[in-house]
C-alpha atoms as a PDB file:
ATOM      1  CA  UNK A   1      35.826  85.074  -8.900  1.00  0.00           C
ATOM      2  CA  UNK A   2      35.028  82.348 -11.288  1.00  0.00           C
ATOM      3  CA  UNK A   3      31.156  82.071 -11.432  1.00  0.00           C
ATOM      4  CA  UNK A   4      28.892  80.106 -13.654  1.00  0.00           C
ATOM      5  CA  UNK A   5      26.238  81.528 -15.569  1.00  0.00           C
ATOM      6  CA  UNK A   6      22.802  80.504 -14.825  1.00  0.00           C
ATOM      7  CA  UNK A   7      22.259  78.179 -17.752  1.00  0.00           C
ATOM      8  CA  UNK A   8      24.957  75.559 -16.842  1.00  0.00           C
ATOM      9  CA  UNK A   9      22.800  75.192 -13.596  1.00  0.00           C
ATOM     10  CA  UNK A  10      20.160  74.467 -15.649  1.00  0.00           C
ATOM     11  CA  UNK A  11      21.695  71.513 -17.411  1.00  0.00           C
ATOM     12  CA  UNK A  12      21.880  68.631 -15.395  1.00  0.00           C
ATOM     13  CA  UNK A  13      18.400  69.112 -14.797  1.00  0.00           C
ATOM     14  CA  UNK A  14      17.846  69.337 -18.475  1.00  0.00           C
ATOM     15  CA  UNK A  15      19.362  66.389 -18.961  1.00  0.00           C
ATOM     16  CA  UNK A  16      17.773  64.457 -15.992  1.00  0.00           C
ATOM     17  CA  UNK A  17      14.009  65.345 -17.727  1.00  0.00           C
ATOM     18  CA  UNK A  18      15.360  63.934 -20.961  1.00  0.00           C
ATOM     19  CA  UNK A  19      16.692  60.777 -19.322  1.00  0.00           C
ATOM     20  CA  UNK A  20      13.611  60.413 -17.396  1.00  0.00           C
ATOM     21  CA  UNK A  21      11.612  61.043 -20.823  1.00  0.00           C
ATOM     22  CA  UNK A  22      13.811  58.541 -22.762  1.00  0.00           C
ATOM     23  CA  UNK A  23      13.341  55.759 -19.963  1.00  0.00           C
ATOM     24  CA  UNK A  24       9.220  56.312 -20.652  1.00  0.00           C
ATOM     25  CA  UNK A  25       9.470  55.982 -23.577  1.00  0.00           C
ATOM     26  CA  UNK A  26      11.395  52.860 -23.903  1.00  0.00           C
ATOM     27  CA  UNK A  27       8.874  51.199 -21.580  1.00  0.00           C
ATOM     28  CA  UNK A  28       6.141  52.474 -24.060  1.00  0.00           C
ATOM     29  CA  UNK A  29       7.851  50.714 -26.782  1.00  0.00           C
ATOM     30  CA  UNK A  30       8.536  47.121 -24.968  1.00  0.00           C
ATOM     31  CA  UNK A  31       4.606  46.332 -24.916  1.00  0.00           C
ATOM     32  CA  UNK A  32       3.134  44.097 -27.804  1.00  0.00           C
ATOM     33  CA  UNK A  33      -0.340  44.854 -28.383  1.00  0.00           C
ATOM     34  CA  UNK A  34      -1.794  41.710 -29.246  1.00  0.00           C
ATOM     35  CA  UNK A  35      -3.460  41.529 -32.920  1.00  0.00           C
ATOM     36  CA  UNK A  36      -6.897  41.432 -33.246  1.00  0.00           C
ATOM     37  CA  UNK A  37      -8.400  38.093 -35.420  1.00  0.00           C
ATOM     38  CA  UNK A  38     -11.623  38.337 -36.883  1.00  0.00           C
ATOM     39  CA  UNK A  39     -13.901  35.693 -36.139  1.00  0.00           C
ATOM     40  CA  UNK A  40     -14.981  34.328 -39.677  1.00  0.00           C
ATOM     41  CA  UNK A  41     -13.584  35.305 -42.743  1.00  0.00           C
ATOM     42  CA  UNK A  42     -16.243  36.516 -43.591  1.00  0.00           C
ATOM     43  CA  UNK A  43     -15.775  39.399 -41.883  1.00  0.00           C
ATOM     44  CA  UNK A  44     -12.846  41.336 -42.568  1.00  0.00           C
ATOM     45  CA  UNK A  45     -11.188  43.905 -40.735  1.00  0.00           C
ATOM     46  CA  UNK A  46     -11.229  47.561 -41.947  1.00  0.00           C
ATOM     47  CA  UNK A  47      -7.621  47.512 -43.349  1.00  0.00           C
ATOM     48  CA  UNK A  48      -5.461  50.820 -45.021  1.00  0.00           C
ATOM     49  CA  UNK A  49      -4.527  48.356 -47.672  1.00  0.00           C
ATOM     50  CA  UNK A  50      -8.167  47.936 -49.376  1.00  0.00           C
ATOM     51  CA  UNK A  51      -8.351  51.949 -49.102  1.00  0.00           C
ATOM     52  CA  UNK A  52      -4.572  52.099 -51.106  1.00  0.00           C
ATOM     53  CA  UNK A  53      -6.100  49.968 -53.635  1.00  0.00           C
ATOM     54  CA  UNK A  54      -9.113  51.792 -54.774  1.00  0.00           C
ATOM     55  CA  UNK A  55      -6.964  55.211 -54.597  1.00  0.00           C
ATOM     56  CA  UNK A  56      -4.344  53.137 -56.936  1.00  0.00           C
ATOM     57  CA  UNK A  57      -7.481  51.898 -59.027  1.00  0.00           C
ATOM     58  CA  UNK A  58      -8.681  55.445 -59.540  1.00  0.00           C
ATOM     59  CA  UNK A  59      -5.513  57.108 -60.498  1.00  0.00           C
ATOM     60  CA  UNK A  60      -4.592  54.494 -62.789  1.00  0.00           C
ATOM     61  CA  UNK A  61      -8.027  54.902 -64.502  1.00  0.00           C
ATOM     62  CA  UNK A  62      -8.000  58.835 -64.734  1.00  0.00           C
ATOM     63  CA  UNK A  63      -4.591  58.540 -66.469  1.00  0.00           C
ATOM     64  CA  UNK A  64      -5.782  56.254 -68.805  1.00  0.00           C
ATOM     65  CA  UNK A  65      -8.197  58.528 -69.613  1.00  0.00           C
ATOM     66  CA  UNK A  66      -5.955  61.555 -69.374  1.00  0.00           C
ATOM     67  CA  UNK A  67      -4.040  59.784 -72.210  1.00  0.00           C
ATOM     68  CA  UNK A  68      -6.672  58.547 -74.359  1.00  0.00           C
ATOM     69  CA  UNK A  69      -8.296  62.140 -74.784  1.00  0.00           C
ATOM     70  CA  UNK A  70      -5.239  63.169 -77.079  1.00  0.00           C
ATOM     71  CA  UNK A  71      -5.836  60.116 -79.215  1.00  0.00           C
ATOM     72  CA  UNK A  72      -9.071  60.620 -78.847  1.00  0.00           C
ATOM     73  CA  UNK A  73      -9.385  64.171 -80.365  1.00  0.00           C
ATOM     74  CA  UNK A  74      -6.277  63.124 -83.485  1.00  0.00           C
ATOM     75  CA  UNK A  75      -9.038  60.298 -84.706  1.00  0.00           C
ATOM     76  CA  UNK A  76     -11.548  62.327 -84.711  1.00  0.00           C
ATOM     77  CA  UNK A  77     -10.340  65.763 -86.185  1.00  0.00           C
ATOM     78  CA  UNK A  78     -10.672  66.801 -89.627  1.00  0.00           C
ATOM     79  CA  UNK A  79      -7.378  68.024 -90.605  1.00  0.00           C
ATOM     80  CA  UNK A  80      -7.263  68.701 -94.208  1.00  0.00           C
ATOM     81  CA  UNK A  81      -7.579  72.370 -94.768  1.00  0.00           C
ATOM     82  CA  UNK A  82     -11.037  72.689 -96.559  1.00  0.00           C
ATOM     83  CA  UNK A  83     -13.050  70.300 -98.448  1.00  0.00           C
ATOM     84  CA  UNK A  84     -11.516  70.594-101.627  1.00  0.00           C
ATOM     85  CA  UNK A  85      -8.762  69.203-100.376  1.00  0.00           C
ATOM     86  CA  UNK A  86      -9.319  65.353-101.715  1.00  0.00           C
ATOM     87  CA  UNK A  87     -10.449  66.576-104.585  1.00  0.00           C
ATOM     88  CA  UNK A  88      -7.331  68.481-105.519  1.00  0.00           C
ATOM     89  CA  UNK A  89      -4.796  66.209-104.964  1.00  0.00           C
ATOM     90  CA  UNK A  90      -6.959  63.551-106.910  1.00  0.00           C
ATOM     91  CA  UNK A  91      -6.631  66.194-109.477  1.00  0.00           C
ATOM     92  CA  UNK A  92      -3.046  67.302-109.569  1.00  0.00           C
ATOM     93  CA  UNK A  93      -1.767  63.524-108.564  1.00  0.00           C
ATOM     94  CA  UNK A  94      -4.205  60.742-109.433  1.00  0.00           C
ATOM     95  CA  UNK A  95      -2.247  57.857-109.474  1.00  0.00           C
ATOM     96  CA  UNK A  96      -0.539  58.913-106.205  1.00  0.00           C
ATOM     97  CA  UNK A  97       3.005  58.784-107.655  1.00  0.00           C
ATOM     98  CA  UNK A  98       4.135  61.752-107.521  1.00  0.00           C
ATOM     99  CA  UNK A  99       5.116  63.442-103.883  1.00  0.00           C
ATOM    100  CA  UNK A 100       3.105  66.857-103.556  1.00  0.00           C
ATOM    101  CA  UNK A 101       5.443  69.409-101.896  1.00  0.00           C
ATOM    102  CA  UNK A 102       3.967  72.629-100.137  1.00  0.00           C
ATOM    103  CA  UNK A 103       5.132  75.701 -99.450  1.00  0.00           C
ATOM    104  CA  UNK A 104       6.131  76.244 -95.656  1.00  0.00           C
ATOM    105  CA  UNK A 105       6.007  80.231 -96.079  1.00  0.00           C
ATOM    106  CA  UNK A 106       2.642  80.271 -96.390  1.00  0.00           C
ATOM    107  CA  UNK A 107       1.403  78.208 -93.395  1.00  0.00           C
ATOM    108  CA  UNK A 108       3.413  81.042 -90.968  1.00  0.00           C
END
């Protein structure tokens, strides 16, 4: 009267194909594959590492660039408000003593 479902009946198999599957692939893993030596040094081996270091290279340059463009654009922007600008405060402060203040309101 007490039966067992079909699944346990299932599981030492189960677990036979996974033993089976783990003993592969421990045999897989115990062979050394012997390294390949070029024959002069003059001719190198195709290796990630070179690759790495011109993708490193690039980025690094595009962010330098990405960073100068701010700098860039502030040293070469005009950012007095209109021509007359100079020529006013030479006008209302020419000895450059006094310290001009300006209304906020009017700039927003």
């Amino acid at each position: 009267f007490w039966s067992r479902p079909p699944v346990a009946a299932a599981l030492p198999l189960a677990k036979m194909v996974m033993r089976g599957a783990l003993a592969l692939s421990r045999r897989a893993m115990m062979t050394i594959e012997p390294p390949v030596f070029t024959k002069s040094r003059f001719a190198r081996r195709s290796n990630m590492m070179d690759e790495d270091r011109v993708k490193f290279y690039n980025w690094n340059l595009a962010c330098i660039a990405l960073t100068a463009v701010p700098f860039l654009w502030m040293y070469t922007v005009n950012y007095r408000t209109s021509e007359d600008t100079m020529a006013l405060i030479r006008t209302l402060n020419p000895m450059g003593l006094e310290r001009i203040k300006y209304d906020l309101r009017l700039y927003g």
